[in-house]
PDB file of N, CA and C in Angstrom:
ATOM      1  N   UNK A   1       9.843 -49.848  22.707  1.00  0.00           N
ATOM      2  CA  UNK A   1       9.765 -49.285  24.044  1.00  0.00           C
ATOM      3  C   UNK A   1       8.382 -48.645  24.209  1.00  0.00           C
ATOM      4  N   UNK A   2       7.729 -48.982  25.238  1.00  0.00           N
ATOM      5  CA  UNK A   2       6.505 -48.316  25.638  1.00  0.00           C
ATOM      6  C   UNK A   2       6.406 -46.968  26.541  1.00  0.00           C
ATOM      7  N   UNK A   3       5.574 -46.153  25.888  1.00  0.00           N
ATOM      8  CA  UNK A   3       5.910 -45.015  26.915  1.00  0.00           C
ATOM      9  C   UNK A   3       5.083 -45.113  28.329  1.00  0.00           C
ATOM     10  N   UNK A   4       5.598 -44.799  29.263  1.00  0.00           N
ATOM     11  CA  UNK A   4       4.889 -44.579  30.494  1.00  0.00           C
ATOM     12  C   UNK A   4       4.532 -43.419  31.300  1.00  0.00           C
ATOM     13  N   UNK A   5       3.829 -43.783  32.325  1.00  0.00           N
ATOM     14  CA  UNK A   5       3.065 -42.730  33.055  1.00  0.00           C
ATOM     15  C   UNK A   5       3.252 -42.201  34.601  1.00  0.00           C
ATOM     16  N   UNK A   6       4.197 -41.513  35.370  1.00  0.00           N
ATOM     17  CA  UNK A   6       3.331 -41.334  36.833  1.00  0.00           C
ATOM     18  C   UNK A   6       2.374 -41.249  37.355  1.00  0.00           C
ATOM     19  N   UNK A   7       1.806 -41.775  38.275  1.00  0.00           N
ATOM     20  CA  UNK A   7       0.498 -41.113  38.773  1.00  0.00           C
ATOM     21  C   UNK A   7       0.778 -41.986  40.187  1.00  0.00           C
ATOM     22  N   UNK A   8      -0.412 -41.454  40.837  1.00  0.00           N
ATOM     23  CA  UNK A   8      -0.520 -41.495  42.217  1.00  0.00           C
ATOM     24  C   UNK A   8      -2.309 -42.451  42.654  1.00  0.00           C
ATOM     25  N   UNK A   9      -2.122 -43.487  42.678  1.00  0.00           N
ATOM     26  CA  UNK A   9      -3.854 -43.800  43.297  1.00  0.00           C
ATOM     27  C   UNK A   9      -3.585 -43.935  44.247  1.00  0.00           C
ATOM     28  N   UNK A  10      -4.634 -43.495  45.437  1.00  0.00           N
ATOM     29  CA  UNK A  10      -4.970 -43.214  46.618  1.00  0.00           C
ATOM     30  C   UNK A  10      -3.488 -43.043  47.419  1.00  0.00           C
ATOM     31  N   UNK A  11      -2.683 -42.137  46.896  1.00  0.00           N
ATOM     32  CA  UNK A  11      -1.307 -41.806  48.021  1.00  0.00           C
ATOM     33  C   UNK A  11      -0.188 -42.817  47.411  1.00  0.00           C
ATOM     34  N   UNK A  12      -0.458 -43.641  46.844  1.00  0.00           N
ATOM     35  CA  UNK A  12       0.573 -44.391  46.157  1.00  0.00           C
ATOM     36  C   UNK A  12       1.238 -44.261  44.858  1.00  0.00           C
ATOM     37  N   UNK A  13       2.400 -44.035  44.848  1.00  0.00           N
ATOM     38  CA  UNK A  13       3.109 -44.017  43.470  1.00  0.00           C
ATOM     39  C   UNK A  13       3.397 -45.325  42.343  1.00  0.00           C
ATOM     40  N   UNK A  14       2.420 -44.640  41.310  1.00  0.00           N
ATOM     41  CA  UNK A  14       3.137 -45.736  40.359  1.00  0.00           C
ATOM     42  C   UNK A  14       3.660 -45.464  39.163  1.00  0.00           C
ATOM     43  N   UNK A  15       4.234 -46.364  38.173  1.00  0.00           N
ATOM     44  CA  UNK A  15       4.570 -46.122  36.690  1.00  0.00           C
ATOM     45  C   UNK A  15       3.354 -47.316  36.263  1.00  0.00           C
ATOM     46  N   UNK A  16       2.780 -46.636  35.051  1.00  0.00           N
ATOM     47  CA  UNK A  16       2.074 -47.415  34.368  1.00  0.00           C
ATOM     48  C   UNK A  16       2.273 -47.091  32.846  1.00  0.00           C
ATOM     49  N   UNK A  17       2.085 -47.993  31.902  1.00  0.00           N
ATOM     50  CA  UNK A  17       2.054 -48.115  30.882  1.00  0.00           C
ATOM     51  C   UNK A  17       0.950 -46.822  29.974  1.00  0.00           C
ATOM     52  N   UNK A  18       1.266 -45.897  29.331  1.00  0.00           N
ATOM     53  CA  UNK A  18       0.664 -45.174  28.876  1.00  0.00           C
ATOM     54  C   UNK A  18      -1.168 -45.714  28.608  1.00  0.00           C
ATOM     55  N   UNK A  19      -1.259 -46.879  27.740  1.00  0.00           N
ATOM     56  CA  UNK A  19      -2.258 -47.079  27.519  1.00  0.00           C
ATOM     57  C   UNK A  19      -3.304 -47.734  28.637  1.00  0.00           C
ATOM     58  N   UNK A  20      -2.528 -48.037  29.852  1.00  0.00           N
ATOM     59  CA  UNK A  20      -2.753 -48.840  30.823  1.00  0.00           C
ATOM     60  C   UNK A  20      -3.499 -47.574  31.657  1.00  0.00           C
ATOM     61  N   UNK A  21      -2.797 -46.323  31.679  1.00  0.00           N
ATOM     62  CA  UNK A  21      -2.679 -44.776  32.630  1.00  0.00           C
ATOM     63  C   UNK A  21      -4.481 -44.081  31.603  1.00  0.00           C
ATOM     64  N   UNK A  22      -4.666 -44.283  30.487  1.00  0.00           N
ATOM     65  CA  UNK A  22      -5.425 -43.740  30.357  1.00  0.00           C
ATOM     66  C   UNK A  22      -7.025 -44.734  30.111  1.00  0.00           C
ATOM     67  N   UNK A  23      -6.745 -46.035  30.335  1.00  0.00           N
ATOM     68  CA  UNK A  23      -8.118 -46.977  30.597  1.00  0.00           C
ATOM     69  C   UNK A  23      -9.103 -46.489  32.371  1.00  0.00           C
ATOM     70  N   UNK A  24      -7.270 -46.653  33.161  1.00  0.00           N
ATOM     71  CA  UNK A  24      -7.559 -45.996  34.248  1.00  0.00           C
ATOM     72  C   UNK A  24      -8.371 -44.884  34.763  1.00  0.00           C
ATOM     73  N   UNK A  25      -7.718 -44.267  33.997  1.00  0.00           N
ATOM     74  CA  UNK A  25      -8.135 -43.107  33.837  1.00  0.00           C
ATOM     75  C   UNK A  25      -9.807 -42.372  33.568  1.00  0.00           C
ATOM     76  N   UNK A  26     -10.172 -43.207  32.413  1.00  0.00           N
ATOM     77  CA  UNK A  26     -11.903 -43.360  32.008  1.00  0.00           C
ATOM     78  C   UNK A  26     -12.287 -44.135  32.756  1.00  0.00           C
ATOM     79  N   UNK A  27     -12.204 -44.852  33.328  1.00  0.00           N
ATOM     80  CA  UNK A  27     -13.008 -46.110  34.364  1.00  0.00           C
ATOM     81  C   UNK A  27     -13.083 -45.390  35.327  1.00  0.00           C
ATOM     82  N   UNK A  28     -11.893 -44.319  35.855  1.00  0.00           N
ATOM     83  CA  UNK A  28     -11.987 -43.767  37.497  1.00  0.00           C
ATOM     84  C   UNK A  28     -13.008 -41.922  36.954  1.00  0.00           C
ATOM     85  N   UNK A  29     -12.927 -41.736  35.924  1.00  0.00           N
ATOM     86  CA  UNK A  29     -13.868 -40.565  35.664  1.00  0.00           C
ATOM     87  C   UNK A  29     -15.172 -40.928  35.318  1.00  0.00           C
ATOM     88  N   UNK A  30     -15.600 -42.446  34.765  1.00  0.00           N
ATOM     89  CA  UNK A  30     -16.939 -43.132  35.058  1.00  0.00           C
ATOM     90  C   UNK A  30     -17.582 -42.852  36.514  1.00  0.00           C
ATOM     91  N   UNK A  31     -16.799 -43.507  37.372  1.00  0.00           N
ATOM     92  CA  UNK A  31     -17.027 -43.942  38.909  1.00  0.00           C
ATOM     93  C   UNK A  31     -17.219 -42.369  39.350  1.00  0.00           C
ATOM     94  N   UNK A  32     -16.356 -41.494  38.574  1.00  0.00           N
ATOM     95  CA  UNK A  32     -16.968 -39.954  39.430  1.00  0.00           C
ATOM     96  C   UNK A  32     -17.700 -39.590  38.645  1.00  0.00           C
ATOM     97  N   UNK A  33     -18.279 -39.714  38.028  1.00  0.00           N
ATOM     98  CA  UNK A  33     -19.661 -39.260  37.058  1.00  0.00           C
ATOM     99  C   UNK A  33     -20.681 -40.331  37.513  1.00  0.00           C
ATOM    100  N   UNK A  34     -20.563 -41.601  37.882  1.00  0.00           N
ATOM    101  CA  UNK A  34     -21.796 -42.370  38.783  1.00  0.00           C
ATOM    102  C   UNK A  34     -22.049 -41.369  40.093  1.00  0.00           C
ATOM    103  N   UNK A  35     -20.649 -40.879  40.770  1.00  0.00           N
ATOM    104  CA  UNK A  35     -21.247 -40.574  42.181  1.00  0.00           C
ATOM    105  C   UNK A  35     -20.990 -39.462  42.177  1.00  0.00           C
ATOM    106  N   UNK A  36     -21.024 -38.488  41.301  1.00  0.00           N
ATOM    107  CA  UNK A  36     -20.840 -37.026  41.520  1.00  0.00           C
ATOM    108  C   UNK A  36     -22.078 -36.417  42.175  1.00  0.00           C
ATOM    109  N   UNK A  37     -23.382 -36.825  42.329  1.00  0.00           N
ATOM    110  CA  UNK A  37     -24.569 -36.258  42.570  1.00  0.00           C
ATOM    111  C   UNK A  37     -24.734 -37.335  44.088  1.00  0.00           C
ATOM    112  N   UNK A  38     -24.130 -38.362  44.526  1.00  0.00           N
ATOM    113  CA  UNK A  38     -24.452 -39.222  45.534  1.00  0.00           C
ATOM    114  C   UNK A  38     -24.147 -38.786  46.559  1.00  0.00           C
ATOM    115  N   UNK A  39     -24.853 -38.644  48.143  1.00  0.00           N
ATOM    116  CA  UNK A  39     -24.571 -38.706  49.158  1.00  0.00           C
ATOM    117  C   UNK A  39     -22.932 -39.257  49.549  1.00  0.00           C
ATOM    118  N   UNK A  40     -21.759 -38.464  50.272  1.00  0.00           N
ATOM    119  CA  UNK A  40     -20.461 -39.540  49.956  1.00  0.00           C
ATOM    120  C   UNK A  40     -19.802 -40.029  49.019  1.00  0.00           C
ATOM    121  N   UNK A  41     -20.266 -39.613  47.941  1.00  0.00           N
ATOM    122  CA  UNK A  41     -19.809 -40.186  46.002  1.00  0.00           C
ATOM    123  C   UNK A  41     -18.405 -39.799  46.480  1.00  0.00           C
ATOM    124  N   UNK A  42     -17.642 -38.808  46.553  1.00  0.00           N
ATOM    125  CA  UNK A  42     -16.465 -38.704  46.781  1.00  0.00           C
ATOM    126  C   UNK A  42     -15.865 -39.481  47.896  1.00  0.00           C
ATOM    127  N   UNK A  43     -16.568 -39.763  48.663  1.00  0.00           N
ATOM    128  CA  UNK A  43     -15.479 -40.738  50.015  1.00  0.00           C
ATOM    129  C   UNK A  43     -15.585 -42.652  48.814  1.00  0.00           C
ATOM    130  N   UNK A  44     -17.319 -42.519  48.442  1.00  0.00           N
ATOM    131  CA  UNK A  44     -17.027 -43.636  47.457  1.00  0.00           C
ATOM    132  C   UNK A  44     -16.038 -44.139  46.845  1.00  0.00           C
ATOM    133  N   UNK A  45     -15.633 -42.862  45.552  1.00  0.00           N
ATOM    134  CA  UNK A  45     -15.080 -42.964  44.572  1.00  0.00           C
ATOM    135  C   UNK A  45     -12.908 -43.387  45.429  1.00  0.00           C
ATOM    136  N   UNK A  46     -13.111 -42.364  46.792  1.00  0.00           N
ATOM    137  CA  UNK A  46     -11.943 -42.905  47.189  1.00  0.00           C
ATOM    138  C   UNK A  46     -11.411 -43.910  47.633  1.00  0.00           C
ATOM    139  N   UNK A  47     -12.399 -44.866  47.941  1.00  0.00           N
ATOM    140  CA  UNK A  47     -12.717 -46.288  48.695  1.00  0.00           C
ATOM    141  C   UNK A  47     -12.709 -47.155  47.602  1.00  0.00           C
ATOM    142  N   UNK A  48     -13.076 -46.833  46.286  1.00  0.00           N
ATOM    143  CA  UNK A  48     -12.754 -47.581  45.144  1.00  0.00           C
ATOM    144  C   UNK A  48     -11.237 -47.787  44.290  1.00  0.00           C
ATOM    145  N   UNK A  49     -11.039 -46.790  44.709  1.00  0.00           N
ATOM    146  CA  UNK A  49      -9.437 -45.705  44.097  1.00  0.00           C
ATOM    147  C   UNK A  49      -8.459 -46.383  45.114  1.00  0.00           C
ATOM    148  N   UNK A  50      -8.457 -47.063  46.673  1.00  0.00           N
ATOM    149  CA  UNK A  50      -7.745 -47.378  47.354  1.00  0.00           C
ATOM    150  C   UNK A  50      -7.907 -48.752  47.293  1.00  0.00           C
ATOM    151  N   UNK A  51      -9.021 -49.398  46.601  1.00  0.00           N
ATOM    152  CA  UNK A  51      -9.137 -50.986  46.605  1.00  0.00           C
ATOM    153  C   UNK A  51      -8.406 -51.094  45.056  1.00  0.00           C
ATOM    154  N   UNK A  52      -8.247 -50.836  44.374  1.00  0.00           N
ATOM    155  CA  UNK A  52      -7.514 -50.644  42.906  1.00  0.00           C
ATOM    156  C   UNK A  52      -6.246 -50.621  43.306  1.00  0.00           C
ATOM    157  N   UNK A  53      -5.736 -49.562  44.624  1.00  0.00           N
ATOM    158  CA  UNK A  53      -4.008 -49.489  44.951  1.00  0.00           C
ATOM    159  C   UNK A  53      -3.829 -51.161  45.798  1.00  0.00           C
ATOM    160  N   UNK A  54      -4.477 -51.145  46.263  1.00  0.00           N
ATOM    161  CA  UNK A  54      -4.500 -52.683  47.298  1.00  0.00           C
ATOM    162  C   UNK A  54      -4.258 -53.704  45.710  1.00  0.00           C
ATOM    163  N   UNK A  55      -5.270 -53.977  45.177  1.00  0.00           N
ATOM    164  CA  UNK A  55      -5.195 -54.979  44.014  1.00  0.00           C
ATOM    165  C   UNK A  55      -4.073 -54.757  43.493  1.00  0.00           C
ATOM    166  N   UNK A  56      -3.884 -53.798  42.409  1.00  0.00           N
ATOM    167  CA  UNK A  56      -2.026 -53.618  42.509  1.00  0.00           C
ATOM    168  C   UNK A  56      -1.420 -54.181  42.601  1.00  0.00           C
ATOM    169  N   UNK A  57      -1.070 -53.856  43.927  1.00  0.00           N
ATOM    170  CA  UNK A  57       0.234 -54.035  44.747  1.00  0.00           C
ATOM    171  C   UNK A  57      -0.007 -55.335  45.457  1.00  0.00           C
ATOM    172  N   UNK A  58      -1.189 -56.141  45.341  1.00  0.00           N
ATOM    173  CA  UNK A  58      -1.473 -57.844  45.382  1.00  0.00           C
ATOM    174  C   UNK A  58      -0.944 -58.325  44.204  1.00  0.00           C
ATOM    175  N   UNK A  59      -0.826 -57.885  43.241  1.00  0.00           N
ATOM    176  CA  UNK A  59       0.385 -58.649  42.186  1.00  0.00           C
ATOM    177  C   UNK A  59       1.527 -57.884  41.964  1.00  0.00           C
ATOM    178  N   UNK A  60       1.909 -56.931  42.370  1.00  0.00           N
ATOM    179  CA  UNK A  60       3.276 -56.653  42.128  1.00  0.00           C
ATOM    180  C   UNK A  60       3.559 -55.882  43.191  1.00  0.00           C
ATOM    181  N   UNK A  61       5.099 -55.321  43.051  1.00  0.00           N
ATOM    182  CA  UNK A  61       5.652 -54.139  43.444  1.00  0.00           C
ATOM    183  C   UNK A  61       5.539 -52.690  43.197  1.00  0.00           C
ATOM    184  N   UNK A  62       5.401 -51.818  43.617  1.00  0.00           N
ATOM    185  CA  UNK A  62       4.596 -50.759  43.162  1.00  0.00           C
ATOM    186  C   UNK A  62       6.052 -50.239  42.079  1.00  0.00           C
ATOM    187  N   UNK A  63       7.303 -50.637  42.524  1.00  0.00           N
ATOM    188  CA  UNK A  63       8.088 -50.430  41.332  1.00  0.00           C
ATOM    189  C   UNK A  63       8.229 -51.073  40.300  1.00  0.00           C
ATOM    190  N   UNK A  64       7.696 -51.959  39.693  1.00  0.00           N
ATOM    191  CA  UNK A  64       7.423 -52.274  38.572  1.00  0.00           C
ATOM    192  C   UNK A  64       6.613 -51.622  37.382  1.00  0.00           C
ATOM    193  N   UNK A  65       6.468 -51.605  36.505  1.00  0.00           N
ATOM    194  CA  UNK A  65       5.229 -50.830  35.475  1.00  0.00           C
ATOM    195  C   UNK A  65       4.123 -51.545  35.584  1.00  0.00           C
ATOM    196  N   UNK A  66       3.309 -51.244  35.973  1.00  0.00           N
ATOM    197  CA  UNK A  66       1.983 -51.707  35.766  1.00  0.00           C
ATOM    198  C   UNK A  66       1.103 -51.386  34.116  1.00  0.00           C
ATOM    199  N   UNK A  67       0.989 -52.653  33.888  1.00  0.00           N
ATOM    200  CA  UNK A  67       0.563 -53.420  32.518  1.00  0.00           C
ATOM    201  C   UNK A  67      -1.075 -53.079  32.468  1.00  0.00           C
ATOM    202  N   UNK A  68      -1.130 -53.336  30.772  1.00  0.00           N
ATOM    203  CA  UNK A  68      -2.676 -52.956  30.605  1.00  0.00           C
ATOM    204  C   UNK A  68      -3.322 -54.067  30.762  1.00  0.00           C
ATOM    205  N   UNK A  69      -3.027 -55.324  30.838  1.00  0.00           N
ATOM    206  CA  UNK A  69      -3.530 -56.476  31.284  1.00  0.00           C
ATOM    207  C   UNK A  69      -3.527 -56.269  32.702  1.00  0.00           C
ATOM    208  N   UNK A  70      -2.857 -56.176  33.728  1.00  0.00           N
ATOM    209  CA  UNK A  70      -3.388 -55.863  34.858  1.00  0.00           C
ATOM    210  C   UNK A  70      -4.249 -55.485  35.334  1.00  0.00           C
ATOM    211  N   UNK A  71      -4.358 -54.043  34.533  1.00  0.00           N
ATOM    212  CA  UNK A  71      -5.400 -52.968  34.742  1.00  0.00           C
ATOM    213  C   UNK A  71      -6.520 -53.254  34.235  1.00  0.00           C
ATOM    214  N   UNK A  72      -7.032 -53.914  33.558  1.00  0.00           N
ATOM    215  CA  UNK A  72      -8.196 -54.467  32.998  1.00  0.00           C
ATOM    216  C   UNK A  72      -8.532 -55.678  33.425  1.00  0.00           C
ATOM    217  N   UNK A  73      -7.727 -56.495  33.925  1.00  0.00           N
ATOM    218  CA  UNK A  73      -8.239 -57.962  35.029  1.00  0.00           C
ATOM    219  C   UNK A  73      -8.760 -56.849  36.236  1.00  0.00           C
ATOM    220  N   UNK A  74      -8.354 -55.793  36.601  1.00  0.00           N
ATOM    221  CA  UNK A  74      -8.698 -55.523  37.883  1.00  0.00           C
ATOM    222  C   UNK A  74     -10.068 -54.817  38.116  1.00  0.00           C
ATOM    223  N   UNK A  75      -9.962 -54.510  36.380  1.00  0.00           N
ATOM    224  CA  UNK A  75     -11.413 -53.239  36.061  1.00  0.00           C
ATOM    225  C   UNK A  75     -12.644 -54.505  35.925  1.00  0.00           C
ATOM    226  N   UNK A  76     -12.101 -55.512  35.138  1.00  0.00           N
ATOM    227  CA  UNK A  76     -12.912 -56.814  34.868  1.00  0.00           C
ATOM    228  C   UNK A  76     -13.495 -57.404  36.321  1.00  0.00           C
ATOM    229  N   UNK A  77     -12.733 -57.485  37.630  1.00  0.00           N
ATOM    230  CA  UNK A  77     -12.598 -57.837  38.687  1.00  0.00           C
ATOM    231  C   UNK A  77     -13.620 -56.667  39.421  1.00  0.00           C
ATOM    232  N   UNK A  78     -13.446 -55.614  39.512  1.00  0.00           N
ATOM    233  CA  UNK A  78     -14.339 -54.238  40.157  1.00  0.00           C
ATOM    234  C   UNK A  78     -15.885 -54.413  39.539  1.00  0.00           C
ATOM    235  N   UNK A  79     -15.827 -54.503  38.266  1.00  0.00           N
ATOM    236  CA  UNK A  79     -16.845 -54.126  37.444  1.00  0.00           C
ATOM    237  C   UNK A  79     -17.382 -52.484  37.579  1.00  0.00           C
ATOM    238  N   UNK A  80     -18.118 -53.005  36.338  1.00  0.00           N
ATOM    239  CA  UNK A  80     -18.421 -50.972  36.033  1.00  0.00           C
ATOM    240  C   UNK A  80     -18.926 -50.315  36.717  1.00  0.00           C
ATOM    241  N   UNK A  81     -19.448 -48.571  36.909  1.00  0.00           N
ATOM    242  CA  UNK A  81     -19.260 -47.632  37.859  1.00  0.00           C
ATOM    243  C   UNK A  81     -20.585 -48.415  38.022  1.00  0.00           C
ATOM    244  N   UNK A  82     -21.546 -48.390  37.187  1.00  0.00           N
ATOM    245  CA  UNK A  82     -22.870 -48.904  37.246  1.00  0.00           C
ATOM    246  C   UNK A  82     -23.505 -50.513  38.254  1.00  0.00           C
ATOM    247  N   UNK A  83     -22.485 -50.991  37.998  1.00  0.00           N
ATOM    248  CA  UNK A  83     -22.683 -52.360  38.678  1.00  0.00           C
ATOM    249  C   UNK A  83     -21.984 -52.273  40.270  1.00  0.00           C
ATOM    250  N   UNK A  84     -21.322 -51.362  40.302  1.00  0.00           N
ATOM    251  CA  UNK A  84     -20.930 -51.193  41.826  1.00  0.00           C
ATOM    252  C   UNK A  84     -22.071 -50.900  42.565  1.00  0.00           C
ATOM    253  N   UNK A  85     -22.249 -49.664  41.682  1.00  0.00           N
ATOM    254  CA  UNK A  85     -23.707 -48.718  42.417  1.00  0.00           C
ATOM    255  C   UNK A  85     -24.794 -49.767  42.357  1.00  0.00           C
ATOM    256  N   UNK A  86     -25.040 -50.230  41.918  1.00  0.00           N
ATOM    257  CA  UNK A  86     -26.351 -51.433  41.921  1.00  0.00           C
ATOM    258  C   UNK A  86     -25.703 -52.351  43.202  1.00  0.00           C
ATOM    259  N   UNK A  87     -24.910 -53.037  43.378  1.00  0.00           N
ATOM    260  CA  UNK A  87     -24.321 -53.804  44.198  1.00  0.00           C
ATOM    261  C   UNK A  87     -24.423 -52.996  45.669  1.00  0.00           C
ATOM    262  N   UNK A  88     -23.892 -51.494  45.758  1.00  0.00           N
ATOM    263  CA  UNK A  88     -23.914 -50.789  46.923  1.00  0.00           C
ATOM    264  C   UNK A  88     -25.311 -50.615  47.068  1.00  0.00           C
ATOM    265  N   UNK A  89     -26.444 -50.245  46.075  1.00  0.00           N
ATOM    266  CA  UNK A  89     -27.551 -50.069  46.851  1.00  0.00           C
ATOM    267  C   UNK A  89     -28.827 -51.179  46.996  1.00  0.00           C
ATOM    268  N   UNK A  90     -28.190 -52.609  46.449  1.00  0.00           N
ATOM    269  CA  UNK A  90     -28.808 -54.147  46.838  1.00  0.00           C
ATOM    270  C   UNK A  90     -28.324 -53.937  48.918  1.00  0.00           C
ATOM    271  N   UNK A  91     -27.192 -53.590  48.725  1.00  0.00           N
ATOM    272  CA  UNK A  91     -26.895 -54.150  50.498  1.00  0.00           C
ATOM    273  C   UNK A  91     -27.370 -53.705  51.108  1.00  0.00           C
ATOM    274  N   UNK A  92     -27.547 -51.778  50.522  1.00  0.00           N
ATOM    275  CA  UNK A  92     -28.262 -50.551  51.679  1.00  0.00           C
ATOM    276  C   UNK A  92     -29.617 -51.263  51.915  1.00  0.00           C
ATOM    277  N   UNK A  93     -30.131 -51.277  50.947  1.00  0.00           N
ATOM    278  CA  UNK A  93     -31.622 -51.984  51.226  1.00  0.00           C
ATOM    279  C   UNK A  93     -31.767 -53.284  51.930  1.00  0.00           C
ATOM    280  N   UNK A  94     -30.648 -54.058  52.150  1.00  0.00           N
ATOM    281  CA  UNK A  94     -30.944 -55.477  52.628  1.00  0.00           C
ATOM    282  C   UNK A  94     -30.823 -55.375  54.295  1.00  0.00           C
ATOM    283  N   UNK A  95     -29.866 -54.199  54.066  1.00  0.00           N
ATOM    284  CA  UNK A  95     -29.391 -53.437  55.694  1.00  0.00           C
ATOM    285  C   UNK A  95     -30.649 -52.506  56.206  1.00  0.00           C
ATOM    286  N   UNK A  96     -31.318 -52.383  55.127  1.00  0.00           N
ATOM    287  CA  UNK A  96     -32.274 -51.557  55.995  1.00  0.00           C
ATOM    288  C   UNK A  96     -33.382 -52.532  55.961  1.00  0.00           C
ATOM    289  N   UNK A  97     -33.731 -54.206  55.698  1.00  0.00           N
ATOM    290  CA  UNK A  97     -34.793 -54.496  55.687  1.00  0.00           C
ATOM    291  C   UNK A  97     -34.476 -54.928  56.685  1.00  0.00           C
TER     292      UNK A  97
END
């Protein structure tokens, strides 16, 4: 038996798999340590935190346990805090040329 976790991303309830709850967990305290000093880093980090509940709940039911394979196709799928931020500030600049 695996132990599991409550938690809540962006207003949504889930159960996740202990080891699944704390990958989460470092990937979403990355993303606030990329944007803790950024203009909006916090509306960021919530806009990231609500595309993670969307992905989710694109493969399952939010009552199901969410798996550490999930959670890592989805982190694999996002990519790191670093490659977002590079990605967000390729567009700012393409928007401002």
């Amino acid at each position: 038996m695996k132990e599991v976790k409550k938690c809540s991303i962006s207003g949504i309830a889930f159960t996740m798999e202990a080891d699944a709850f704390q990958v989460l967990s470092r990937y979403l305290e990355s993303l606030n340590d990329t944007y803790r000093n950024t203009d909006g880093g916090k509306e960021i980090v919530e806009d990231i935190e609500a595309r993670i509940a969307e992905l989710i709940l694109s493969h399952q039911d939010n009552s199901k346990v969410v798996e550490l394979s999930l959670v890592e196709e989805i982190i694999a799928q996002m990519g790191s805090a670093e490659a977002i931020r590079e990605r967000s500030e390729e567009h700012t600049s393409e928007l401002q040329s």
